[in-house]
C-alpha atoms as a PDB file:
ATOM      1  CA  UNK A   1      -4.500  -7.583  -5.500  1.00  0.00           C
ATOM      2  CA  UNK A   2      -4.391  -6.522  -9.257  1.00  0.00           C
ATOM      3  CA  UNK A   3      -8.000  -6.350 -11.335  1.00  0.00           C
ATOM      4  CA  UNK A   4      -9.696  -6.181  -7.300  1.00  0.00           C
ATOM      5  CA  UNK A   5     -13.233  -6.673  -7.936  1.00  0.00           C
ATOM      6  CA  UNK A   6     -15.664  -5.786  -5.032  1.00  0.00           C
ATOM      7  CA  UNK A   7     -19.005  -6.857  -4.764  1.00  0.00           C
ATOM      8  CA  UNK A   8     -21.065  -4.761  -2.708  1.00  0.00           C
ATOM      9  CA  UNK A   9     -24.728  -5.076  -1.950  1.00  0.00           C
ATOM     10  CA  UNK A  10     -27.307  -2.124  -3.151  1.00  0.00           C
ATOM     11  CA  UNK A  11     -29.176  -0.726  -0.040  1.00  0.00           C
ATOM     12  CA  UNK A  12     -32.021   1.374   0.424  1.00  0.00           C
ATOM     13  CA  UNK A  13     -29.204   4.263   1.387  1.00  0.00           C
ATOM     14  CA  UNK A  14     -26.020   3.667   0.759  1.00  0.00           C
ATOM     15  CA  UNK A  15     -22.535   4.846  -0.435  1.00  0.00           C
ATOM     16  CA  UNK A  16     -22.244   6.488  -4.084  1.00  0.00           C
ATOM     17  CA  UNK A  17     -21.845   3.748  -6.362  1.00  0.00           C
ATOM     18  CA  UNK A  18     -19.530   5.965  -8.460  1.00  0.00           C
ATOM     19  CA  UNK A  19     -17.232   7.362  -5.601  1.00  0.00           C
ATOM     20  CA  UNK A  20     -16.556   4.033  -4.391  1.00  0.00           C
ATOM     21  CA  UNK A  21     -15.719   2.727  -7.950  1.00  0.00           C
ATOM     22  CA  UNK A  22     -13.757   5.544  -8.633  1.00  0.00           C
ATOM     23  CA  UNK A  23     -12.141   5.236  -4.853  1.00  0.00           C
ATOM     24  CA  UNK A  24     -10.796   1.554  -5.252  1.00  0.00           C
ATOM     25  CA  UNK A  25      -9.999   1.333  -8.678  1.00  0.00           C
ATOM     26  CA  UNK A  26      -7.215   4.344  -8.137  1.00  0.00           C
ATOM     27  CA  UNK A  27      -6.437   2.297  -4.669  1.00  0.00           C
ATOM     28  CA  UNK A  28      -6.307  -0.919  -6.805  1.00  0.00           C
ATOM     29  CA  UNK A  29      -4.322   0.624  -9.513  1.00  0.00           C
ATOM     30  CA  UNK A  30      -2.012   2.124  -6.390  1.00  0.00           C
ATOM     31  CA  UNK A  31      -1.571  -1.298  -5.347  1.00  0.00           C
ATOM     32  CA  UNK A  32       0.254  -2.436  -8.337  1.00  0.00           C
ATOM     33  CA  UNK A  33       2.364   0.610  -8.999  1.00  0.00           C
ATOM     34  CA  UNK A  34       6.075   0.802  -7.749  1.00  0.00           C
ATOM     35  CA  UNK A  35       5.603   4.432  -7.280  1.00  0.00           C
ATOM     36  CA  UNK A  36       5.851   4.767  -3.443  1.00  0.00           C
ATOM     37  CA  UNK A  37       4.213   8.151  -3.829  1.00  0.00           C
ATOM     38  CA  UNK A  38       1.340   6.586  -5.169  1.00  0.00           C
ATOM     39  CA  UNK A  39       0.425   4.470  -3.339  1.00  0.00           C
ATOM     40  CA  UNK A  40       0.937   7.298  -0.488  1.00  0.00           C
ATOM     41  CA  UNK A  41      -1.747   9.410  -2.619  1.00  0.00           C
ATOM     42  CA  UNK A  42      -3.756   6.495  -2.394  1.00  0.00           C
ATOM     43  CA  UNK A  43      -3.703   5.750   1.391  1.00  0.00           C
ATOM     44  CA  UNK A  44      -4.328   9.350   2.592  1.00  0.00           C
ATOM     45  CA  UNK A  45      -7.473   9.339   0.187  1.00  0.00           C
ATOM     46  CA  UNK A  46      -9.094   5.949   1.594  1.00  0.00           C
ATOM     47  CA  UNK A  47      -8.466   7.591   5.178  1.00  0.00           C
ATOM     48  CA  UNK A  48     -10.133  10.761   4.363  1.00  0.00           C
ATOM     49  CA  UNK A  49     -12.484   9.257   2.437  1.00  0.00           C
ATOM     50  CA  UNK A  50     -16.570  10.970   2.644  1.00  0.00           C
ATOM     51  CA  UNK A  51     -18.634   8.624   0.492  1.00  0.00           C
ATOM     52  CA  UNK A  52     -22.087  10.559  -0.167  1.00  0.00           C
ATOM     53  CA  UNK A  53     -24.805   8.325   1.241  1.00  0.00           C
ATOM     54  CA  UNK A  54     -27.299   8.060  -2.245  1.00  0.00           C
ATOM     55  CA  UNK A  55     -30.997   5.786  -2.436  1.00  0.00           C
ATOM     56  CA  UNK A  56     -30.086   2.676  -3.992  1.00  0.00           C
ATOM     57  CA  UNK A  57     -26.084   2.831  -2.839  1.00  0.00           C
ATOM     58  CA  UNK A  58     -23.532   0.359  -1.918  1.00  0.00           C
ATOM     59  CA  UNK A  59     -24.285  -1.855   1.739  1.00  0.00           C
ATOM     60  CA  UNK A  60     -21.676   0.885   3.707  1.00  0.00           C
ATOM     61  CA  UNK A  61     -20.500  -1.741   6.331  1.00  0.00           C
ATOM     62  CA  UNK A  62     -19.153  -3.640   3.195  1.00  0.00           C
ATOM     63  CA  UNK A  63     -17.341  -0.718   1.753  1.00  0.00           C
ATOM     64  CA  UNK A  64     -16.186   0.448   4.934  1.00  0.00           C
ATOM     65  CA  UNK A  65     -14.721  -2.904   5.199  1.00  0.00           C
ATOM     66  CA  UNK A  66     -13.454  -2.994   1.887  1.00  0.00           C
ATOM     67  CA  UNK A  67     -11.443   0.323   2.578  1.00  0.00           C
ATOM     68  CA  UNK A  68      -9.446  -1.174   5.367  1.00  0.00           C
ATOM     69  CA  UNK A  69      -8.548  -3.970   4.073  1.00  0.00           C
ATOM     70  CA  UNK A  70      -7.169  -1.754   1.010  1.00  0.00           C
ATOM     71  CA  UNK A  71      -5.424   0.354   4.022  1.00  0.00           C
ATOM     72  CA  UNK A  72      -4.339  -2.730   4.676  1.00  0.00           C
ATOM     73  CA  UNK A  73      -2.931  -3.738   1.557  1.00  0.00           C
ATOM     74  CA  UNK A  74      -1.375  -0.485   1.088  1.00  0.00           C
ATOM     75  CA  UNK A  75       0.257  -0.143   4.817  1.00  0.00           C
ATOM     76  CA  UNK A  76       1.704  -3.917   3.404  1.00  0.00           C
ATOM     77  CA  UNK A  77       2.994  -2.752   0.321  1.00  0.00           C
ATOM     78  CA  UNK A  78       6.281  -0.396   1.143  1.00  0.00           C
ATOM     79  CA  UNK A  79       8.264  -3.742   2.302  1.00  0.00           C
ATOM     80  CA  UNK A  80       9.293  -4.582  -1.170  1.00  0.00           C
ATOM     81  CA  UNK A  81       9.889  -0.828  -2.061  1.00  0.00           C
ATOM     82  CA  UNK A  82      12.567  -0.784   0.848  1.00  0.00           C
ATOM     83  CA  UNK A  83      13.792  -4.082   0.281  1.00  0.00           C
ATOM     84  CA  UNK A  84      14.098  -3.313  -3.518  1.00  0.00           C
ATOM     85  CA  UNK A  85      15.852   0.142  -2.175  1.00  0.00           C
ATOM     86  CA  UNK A  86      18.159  -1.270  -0.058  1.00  0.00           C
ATOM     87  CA  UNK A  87      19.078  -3.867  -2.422  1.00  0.00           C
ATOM     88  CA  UNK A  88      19.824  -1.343  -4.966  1.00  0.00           C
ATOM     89  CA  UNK A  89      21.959   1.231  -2.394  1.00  0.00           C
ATOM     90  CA  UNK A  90      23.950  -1.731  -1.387  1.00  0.00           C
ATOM     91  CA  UNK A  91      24.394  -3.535  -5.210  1.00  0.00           C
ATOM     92  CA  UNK A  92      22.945  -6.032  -4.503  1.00  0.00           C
ATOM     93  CA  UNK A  93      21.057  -7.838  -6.845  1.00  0.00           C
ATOM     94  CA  UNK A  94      18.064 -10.247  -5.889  1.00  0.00           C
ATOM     95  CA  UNK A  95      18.644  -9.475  -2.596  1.00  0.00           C
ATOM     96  CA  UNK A  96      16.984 -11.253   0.204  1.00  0.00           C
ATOM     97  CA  UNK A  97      16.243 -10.151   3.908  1.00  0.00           C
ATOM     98  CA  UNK A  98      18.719 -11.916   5.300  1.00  0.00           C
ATOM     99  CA  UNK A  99      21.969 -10.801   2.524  1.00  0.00           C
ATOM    100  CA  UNK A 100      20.657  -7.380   2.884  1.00  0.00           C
ATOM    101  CA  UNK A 101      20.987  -7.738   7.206  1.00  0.00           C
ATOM    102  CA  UNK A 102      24.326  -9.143   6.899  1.00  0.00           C
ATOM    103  CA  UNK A 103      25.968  -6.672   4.383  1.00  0.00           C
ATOM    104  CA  UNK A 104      24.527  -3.838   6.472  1.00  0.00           C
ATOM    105  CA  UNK A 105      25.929  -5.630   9.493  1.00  0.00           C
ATOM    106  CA  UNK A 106      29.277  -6.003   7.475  1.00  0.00           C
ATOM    107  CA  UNK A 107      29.602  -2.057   6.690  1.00  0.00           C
ATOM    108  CA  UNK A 108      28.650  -1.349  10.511  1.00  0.00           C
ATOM    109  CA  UNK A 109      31.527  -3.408  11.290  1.00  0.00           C
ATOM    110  CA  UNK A 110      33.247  -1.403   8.883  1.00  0.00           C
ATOM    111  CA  UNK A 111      32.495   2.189   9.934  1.00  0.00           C
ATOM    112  CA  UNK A 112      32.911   0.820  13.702  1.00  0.00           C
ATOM    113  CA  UNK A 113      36.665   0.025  12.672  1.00  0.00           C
ATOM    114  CA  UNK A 114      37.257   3.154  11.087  1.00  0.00           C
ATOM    115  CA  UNK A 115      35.593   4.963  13.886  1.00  0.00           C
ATOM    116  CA  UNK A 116      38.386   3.690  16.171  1.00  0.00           C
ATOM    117  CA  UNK A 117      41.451   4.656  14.475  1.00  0.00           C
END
């Protein structure tokens, strides 16, 4: 969702043009970071955010819309940070769902033998 570009409609009163802007972009810019932590930042500000309702604002039903989708996005996102996690913990490079599942099955085995003796 890099370079997201929104196109609200102006209403009579709507959302701050320049909260909203300011918002997304650092949710967009979230979106393409590896930093986990970011994107957390990110997430807890869309859910918390208070848009001040201006003349001559964004349509609201569009950017409320448009903020959970991001959620969205961002709820989507942590799947490759854990995969690319995992892969690392386990040295496994270009790891796939299914290689990471087995070795992880492979050390239970493992641990489960040890356990035992």
């Amino acid at each position: 969702m890099s370079a997201m570009r929104l196109d609200f409609t102006f209403v009579l009163r709507g959302y701050d043009r320049s909260q909203v802007d300011a918002l997304l972009g650092r949710a967009s810019a979230a979106l393409d970071a590896e930093d986990a932590s970011q994107r957390a930042r990110a997430r807890e500000a869309l859910q918390t955010a208070d848009f001040t309702i201006v003349l001559r604002g964004y349509d609201r039903a569009q950017v409320d819309g448009a903020v959970q989708m991001m959620l969205r996005e961002l709820d989507a996102a942590p799947s490759e940070d854990l995969r690319a996690t995992l892969a690392s913990v386990l040295r496994l490079p270009d790891a796939d769902d299914q290689l990471i599942i087995d070795e992880v099955r492979r050390l239970r085995a493992l641990a489960d033998l040890h356990r035992h003796e």
